[in-house]
N, C-alpha and C. Protein backbone atom coordinates (compact mmCIF):
# COMPACT_ATOMS: atom_id res chain seq x y z
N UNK A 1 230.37 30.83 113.49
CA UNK A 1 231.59 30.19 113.07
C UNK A 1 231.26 29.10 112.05
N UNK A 2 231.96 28.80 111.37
CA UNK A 2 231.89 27.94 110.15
C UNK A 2 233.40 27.09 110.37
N UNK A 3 233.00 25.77 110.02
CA UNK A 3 233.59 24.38 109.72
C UNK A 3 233.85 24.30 108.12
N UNK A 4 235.10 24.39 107.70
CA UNK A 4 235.36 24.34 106.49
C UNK A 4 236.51 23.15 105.91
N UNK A 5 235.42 22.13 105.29
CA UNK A 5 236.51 20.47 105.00
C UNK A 5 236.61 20.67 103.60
N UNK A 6 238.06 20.60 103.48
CA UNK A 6 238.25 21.14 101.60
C UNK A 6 239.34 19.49 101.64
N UNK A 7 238.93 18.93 100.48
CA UNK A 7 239.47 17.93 99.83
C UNK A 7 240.02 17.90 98.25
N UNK A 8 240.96 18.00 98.41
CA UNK A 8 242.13 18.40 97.52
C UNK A 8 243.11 17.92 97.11
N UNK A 9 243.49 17.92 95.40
CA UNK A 9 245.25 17.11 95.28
C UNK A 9 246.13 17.37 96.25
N UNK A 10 246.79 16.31 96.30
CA UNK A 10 247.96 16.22 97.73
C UNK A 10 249.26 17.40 96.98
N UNK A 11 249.32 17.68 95.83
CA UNK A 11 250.23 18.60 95.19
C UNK A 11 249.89 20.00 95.19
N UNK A 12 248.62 20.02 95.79
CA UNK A 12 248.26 21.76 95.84
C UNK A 12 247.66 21.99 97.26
N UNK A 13 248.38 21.29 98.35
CA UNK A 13 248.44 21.49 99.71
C UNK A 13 249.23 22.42 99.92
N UNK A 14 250.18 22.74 99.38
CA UNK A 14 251.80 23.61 99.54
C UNK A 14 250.98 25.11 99.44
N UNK A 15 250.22 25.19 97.95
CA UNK A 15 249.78 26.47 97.47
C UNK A 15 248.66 26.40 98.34
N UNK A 16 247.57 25.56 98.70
CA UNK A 16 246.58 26.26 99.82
C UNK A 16 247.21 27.04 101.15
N UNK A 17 247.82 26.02 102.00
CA UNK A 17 248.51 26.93 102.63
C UNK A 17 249.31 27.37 102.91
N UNK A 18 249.52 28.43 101.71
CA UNK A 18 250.68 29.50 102.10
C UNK A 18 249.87 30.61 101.88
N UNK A 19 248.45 30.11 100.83
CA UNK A 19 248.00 31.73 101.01
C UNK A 19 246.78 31.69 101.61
N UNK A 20 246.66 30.54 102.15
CA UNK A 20 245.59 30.90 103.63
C UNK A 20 246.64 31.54 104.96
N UNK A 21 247.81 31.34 105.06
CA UNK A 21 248.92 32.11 105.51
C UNK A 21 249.04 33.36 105.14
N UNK A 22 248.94 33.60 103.82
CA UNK A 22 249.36 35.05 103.46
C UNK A 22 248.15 35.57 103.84
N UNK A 23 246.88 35.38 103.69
CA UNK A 23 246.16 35.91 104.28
C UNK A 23 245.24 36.06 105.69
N UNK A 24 246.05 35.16 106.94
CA UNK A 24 246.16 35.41 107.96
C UNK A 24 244.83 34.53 108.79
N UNK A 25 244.19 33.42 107.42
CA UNK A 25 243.34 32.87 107.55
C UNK A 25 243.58 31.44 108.33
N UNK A 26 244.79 31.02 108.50
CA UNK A 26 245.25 29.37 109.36
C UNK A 26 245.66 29.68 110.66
N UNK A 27 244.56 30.10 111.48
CA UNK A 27 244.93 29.96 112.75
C UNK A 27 245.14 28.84 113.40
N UNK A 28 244.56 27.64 113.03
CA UNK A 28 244.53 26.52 113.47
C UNK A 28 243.72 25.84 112.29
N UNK A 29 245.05 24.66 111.60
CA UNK A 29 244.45 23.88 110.29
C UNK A 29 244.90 22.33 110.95
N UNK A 30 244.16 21.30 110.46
CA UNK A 30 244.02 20.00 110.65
C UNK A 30 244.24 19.75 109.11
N UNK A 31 245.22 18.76 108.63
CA UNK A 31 245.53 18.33 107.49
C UNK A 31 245.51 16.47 107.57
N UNK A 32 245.05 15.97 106.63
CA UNK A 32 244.56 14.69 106.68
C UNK A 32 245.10 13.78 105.76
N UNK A 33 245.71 12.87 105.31
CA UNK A 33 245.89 12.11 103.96
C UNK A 33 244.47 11.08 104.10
N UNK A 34 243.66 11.43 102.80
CA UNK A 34 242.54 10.37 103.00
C UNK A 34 242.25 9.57 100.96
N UNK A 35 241.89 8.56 101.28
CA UNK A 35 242.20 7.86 99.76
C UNK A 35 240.21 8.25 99.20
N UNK A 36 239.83 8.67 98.39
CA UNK A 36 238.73 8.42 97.41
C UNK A 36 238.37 8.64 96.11
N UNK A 37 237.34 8.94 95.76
CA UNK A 37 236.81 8.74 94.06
C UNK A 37 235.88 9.96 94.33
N UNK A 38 235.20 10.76 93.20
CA UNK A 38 234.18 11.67 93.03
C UNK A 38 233.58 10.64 91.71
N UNK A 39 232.37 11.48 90.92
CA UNK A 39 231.52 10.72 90.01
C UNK A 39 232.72 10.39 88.78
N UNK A 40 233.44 10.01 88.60
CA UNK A 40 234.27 9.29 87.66
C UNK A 40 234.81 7.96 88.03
N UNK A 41 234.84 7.63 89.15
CA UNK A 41 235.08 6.55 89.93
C UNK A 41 236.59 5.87 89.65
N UNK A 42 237.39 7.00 90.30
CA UNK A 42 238.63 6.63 89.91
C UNK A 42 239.26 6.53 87.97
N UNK A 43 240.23 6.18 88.42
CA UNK A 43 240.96 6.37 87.17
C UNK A 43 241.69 4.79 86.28
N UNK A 44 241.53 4.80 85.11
CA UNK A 44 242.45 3.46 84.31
C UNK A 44 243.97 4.02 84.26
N UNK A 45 244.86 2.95 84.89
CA UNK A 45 246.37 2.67 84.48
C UNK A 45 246.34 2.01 84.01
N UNK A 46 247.64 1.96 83.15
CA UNK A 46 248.28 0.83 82.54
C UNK A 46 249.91 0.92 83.19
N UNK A 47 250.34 -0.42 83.12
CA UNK A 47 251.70 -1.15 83.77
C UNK A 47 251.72 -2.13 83.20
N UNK A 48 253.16 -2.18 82.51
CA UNK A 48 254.00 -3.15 81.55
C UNK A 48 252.19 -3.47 81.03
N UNK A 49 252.43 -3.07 80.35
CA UNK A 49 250.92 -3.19 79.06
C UNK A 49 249.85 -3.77 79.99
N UNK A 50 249.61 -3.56 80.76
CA UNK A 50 248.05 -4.29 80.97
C UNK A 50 247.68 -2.99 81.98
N UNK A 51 246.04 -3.18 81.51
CA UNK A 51 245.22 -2.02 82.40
C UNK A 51 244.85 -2.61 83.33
N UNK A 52 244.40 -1.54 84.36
CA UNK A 52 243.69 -1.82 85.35
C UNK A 52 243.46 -0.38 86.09
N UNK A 53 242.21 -0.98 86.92
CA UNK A 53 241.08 0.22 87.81
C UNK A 53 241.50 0.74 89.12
N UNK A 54 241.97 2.28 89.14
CA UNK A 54 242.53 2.23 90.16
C UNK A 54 240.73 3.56 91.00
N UNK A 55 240.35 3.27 91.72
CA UNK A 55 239.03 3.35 92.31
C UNK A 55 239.41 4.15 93.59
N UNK A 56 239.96 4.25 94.15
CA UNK A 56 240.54 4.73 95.12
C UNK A 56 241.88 5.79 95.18
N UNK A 57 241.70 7.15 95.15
CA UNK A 57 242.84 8.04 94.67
C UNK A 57 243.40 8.79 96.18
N UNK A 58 244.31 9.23 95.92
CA UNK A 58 244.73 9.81 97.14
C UNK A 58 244.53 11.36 96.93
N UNK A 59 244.35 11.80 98.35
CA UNK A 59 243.24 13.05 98.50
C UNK A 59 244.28 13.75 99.95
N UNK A 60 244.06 14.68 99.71
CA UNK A 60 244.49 15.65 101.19
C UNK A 60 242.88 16.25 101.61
N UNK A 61 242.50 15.99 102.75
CA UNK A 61 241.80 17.05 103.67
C UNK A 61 242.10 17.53 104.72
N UNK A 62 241.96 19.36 103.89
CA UNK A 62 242.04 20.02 105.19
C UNK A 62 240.68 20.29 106.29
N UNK A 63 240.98 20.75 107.24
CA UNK A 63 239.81 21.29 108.33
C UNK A 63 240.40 21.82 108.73
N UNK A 64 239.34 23.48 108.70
CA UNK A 64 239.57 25.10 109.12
C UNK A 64 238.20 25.10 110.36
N UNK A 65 238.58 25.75 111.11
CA UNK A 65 237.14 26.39 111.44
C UNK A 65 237.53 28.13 111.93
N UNK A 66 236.78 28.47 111.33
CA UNK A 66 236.82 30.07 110.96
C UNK A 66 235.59 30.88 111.18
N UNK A 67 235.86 32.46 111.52
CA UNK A 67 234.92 33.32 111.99
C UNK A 67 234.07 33.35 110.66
N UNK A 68 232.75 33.35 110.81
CA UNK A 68 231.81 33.47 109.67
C UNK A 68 232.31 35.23 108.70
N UNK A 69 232.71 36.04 108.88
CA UNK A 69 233.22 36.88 108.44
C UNK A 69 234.58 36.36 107.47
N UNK A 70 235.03 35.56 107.82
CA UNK A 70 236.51 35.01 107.20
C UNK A 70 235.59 34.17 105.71
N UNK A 71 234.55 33.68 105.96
CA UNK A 71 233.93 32.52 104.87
C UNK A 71 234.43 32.89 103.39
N UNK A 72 233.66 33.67 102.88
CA UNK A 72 234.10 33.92 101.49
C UNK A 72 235.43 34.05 100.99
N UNK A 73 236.73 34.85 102.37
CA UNK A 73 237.51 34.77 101.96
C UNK A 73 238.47 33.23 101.90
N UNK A 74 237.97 32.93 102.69
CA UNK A 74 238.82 30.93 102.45
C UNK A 74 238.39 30.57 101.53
N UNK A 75 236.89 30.67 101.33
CA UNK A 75 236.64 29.97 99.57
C UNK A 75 237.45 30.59 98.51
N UNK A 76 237.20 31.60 98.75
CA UNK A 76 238.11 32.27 97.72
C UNK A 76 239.26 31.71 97.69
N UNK A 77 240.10 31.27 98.42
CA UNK A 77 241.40 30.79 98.41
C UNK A 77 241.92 29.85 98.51
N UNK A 78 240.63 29.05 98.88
CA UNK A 78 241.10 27.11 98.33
C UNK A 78 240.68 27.04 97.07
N UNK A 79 239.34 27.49 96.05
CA UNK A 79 239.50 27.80 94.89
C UNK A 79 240.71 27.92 93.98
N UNK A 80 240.86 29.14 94.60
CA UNK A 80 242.00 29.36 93.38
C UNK A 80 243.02 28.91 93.70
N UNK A 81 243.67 28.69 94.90
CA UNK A 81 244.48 27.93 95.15
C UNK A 81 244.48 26.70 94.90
N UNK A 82 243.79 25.78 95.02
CA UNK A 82 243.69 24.22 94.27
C UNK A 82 242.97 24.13 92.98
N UNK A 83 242.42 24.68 92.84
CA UNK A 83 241.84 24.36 91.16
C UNK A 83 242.87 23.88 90.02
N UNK A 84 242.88 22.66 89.20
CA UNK A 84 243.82 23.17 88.28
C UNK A 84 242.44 22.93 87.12
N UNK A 85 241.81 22.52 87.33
CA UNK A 85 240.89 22.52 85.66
C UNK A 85 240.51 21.66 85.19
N UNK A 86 240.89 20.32 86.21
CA UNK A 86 240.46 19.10 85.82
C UNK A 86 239.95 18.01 86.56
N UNK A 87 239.00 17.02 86.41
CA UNK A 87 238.49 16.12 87.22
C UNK A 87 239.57 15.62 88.47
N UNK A 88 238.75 15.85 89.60
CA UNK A 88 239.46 15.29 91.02
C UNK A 88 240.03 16.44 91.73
N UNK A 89 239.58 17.72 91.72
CA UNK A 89 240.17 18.92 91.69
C UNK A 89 239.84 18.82 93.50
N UNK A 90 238.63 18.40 93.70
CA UNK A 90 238.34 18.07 94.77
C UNK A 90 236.81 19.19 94.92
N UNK A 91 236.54 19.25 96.75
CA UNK A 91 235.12 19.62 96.86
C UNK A 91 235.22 20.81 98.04
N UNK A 92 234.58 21.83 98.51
CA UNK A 92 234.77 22.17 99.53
C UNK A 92 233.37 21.65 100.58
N UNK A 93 233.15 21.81 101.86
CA UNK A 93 232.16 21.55 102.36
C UNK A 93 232.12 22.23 103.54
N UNK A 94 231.17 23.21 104.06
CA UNK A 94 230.69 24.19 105.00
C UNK A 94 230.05 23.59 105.58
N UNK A 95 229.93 23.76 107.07
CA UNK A 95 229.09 23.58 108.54
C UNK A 95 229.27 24.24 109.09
N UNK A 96 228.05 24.69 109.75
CA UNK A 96 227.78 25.90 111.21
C UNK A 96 228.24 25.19 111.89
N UNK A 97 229.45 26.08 113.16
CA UNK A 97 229.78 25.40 114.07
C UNK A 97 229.00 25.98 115.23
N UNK A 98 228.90 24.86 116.31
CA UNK A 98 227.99 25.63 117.60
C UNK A 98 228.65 26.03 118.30
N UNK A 99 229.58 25.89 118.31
CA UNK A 99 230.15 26.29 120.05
C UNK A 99 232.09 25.77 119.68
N UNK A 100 232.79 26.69 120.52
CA UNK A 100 234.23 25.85 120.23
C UNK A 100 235.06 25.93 121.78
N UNK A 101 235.97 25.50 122.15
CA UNK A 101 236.38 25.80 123.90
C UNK A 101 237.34 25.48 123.27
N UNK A 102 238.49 26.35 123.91
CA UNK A 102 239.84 25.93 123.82
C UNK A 102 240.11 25.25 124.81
N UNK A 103 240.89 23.66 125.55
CA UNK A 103 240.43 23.07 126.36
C UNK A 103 241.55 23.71 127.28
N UNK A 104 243.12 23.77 127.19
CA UNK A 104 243.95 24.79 128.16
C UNK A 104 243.52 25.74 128.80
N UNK A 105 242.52 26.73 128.50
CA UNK A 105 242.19 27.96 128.71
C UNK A 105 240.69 28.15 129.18
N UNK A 106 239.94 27.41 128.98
CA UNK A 106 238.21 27.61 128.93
C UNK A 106 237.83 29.02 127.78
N UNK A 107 238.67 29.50 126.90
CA UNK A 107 237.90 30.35 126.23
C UNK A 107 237.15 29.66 125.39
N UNK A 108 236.21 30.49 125.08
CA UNK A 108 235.17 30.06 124.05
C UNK A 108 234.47 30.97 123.02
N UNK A 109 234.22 30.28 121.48
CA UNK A 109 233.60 30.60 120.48
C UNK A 109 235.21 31.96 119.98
N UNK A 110 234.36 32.99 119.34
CA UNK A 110 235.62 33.62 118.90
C UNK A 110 237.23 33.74 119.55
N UNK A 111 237.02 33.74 120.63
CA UNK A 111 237.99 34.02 121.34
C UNK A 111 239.32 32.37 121.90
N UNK A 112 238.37 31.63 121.47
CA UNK A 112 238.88 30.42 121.78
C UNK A 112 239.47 29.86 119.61
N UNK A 113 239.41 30.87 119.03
CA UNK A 113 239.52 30.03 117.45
C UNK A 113 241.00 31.50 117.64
């Protein structure tokens, strides 16, 4: 099983999942509002003429955890689903998961996701 944390514009949350939906991939998603920067370190505004550093951007993360068979296809589809082509597009990030229990039920690992 694989742990999958995708951090993403808060405007292309709608289009991730509907076609991690269409493709039958959100059995259980955790969605997050979290504020940061990648290597550009935030962005310059300006207001009523004066600039300033805004260092801190707002970010959606999701968390999937999914059958290692499902992998390629979620990348595939937070890709193209959030990409638009430009800095802050966001990151995805994979971890082996060890073990999962559904805590209602005692199932576990596939049968518990």
């Amino acid at each position: 099983m694989k742990h999958i944390k995708a951090v993403i514009q808060p405007d292309k949350l709608s289009d991730v999942r509907e076609a991690l939906d269409a493709a039958g991939c959100s059995g259980g998603i955790i969605i997050s509002e979290v504020m940061g920067h990648g290597n550009q370190k935030g962005i310059v505004q300006a207001w009523r003429g004066e600039k300033y550093q805004v260092d801190l951007l707002p970010k959606v993360m999701i968390d999937l955890v999914i059958r290692d068979e499902d992998l390629e296809t979620v990348k595939k589809i937070i890709i193209d689903s959030a990409r638009v082509g430009e800095f802050g597009d966001g990151k995805i990030f994979i971890y082996n998961v060890e073990s999962v229990i559904r805590i209602r039920t005692g199932e576990e690992d596939d049968d518990a996701l």
